[in-house]
N, C-alpha and C. Protein backbone atom coordinates (compact mmCIF):
# COMPACT_ATOMS: atom_id res chain seq x y z
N UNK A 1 9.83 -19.71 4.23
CA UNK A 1 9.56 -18.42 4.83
C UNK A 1 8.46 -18.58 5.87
N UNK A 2 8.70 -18.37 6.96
CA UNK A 2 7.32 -18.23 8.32
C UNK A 2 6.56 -17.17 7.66
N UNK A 3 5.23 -17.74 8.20
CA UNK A 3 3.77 -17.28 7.79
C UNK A 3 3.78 -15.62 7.96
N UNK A 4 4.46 -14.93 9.02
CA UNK A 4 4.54 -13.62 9.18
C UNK A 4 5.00 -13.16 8.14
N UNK A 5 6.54 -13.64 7.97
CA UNK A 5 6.93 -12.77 7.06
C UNK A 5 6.67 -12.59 5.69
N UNK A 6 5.92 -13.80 5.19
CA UNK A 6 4.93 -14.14 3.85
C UNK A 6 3.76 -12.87 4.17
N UNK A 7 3.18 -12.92 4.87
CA UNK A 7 2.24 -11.95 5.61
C UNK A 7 2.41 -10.53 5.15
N UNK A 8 3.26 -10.14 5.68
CA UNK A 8 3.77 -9.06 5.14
C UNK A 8 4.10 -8.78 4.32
N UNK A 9 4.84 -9.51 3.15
CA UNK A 9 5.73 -9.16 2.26
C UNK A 9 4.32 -9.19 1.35
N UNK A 10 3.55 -10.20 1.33
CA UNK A 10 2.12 -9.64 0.82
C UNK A 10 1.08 -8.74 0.95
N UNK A 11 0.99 -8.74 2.13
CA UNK A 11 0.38 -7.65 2.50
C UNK A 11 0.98 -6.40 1.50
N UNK A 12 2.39 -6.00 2.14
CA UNK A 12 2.81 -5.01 1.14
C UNK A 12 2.58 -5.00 -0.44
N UNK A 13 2.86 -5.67 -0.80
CA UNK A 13 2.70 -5.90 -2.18
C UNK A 13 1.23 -5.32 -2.46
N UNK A 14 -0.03 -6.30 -1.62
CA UNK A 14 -1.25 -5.17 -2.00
C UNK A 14 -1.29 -4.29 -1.99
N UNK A 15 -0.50 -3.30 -0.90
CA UNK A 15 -0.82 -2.11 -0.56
C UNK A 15 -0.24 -1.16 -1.80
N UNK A 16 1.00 -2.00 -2.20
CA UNK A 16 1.99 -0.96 -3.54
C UNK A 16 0.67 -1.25 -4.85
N UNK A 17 0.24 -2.00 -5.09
CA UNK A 17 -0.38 -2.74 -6.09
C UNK A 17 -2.19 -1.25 -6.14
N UNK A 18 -2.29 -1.19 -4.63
CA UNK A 18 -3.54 -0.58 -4.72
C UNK A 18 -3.17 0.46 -4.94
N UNK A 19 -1.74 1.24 -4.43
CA UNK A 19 -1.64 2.55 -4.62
C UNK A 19 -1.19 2.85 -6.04
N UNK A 20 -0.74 1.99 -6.89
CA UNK A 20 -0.28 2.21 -8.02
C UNK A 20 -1.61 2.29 -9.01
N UNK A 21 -2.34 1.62 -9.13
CA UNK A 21 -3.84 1.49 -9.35
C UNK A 21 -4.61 3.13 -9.14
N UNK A 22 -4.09 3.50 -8.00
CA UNK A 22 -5.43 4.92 -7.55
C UNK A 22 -4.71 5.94 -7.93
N UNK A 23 -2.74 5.42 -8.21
CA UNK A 23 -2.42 6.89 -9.01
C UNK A 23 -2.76 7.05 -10.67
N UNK A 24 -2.58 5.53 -11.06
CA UNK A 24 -2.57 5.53 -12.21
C UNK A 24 -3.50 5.58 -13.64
N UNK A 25 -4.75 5.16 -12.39
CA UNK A 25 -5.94 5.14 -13.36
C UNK A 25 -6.86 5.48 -12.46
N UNK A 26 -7.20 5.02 -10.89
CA UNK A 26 -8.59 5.34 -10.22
C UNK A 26 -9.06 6.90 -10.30
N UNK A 27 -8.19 7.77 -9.30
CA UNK A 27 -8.28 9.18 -9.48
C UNK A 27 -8.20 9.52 -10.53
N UNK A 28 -7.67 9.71 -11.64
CA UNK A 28 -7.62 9.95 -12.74
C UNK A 28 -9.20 10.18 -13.42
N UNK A 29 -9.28 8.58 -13.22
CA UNK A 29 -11.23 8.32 -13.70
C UNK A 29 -11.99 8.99 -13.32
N UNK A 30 -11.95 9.26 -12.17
CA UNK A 30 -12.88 9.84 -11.19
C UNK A 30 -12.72 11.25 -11.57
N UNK A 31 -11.66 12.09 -11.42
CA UNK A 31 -11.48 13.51 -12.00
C UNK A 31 -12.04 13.48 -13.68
N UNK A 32 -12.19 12.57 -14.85
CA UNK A 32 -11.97 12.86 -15.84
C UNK A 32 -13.99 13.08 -16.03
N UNK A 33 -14.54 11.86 -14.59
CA UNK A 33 -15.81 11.75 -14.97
C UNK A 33 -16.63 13.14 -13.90
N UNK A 34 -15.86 13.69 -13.53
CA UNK A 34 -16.57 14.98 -12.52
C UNK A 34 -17.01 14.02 -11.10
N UNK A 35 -16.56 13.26 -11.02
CA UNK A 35 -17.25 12.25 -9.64
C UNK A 35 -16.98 12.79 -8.25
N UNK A 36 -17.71 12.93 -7.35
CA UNK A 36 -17.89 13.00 -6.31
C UNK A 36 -16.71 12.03 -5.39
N UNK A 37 -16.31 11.32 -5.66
CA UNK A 37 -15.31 10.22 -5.41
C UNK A 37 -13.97 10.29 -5.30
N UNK A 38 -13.66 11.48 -6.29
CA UNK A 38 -12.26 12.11 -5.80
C UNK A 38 -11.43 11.99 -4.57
N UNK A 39 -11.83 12.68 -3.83
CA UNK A 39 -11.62 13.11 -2.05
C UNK A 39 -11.22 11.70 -1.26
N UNK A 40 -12.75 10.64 -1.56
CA UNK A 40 -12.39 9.53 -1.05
C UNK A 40 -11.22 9.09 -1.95
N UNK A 41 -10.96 8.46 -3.12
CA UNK A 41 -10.00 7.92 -3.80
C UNK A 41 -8.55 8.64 -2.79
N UNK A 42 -8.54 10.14 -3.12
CA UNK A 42 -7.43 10.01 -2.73
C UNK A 42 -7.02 10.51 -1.17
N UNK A 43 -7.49 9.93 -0.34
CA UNK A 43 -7.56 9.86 1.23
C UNK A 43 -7.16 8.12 0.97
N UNK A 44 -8.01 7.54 0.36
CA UNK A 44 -7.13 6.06 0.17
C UNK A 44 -6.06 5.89 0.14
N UNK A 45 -5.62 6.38 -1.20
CA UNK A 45 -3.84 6.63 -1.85
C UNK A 45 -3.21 6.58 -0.33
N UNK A 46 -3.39 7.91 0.05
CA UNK A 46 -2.63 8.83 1.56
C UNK A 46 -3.14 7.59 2.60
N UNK A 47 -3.93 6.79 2.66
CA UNK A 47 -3.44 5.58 3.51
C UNK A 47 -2.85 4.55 3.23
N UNK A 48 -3.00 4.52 1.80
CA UNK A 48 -2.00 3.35 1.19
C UNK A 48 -0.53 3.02 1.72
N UNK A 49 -0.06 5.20 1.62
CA UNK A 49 1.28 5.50 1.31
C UNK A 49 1.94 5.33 2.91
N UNK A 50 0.81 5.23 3.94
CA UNK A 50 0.66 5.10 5.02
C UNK A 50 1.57 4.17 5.53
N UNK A 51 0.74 3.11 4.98
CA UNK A 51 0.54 1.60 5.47
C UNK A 51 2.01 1.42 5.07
N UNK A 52 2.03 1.29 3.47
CA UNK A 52 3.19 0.86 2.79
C UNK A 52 4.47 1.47 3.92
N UNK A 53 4.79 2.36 3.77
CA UNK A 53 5.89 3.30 4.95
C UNK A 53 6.02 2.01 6.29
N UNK A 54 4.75 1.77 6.86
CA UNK A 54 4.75 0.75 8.08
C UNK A 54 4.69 -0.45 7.85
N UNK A 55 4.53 -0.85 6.65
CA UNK A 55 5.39 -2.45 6.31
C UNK A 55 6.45 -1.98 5.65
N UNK A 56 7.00 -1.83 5.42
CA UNK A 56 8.51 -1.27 5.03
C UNK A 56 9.51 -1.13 6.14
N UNK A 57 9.47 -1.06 6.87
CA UNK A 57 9.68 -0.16 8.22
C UNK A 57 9.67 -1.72 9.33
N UNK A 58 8.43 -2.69 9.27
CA UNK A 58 8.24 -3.66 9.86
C UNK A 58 9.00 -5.05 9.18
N UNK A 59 9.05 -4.73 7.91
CA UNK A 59 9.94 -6.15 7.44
C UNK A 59 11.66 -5.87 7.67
N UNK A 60 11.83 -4.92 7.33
CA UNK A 60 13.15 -3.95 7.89
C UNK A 60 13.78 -4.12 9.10
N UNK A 61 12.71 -3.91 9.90
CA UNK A 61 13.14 -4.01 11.47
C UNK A 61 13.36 -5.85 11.46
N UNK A 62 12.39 -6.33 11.40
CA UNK A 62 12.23 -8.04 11.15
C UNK A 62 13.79 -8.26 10.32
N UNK A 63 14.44 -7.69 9.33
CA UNK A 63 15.49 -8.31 8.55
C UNK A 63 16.47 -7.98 9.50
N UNK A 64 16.51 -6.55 10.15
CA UNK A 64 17.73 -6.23 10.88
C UNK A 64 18.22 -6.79 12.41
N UNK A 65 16.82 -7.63 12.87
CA UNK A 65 16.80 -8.48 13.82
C UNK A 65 17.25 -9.87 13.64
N UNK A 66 17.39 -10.17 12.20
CA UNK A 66 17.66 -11.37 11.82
C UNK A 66 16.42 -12.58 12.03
N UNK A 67 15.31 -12.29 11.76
CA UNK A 67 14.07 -13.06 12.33
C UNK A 67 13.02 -12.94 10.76
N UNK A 68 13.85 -12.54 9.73
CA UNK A 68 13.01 -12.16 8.31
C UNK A 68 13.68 -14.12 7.99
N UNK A 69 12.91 -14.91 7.78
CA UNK A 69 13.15 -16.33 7.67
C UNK A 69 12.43 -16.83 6.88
């Protein structure tokens, strides 16, 4: 696999990995402890869900070009 598309396909993976994390337990914590941290946590998530959408979208385009190798 070329370094890009390793790149990405990891990249993504962090990004699913972090957002699954801030639904599943970060926010959660943060609401259960009254934290100030909320807001940020989930402005994270909402860039996570961001990102993820634009590597999705970029390995996609890369497979349908025939250049995902």
């Amino acid at each position: 696999m070329k370094n890009i598309n390793y790149d990405l396909v990891k990249m993504l993976h962090m990004r699913l990995d972090s957002a699954w994390r801030l639904e599943k337990y970060y926010i959660n914590d943060a609401n259960e402890a009254k934290c100030h941290s909320v807001p940020a946590l989930e402005k994270m998530l909402e860039d996570d869900k961001k990102h993820i959408k634009m590597l999705q979208d970029e390995i996609k385009g890369r497979i349908d070009a025939n250049v995902f190798d």
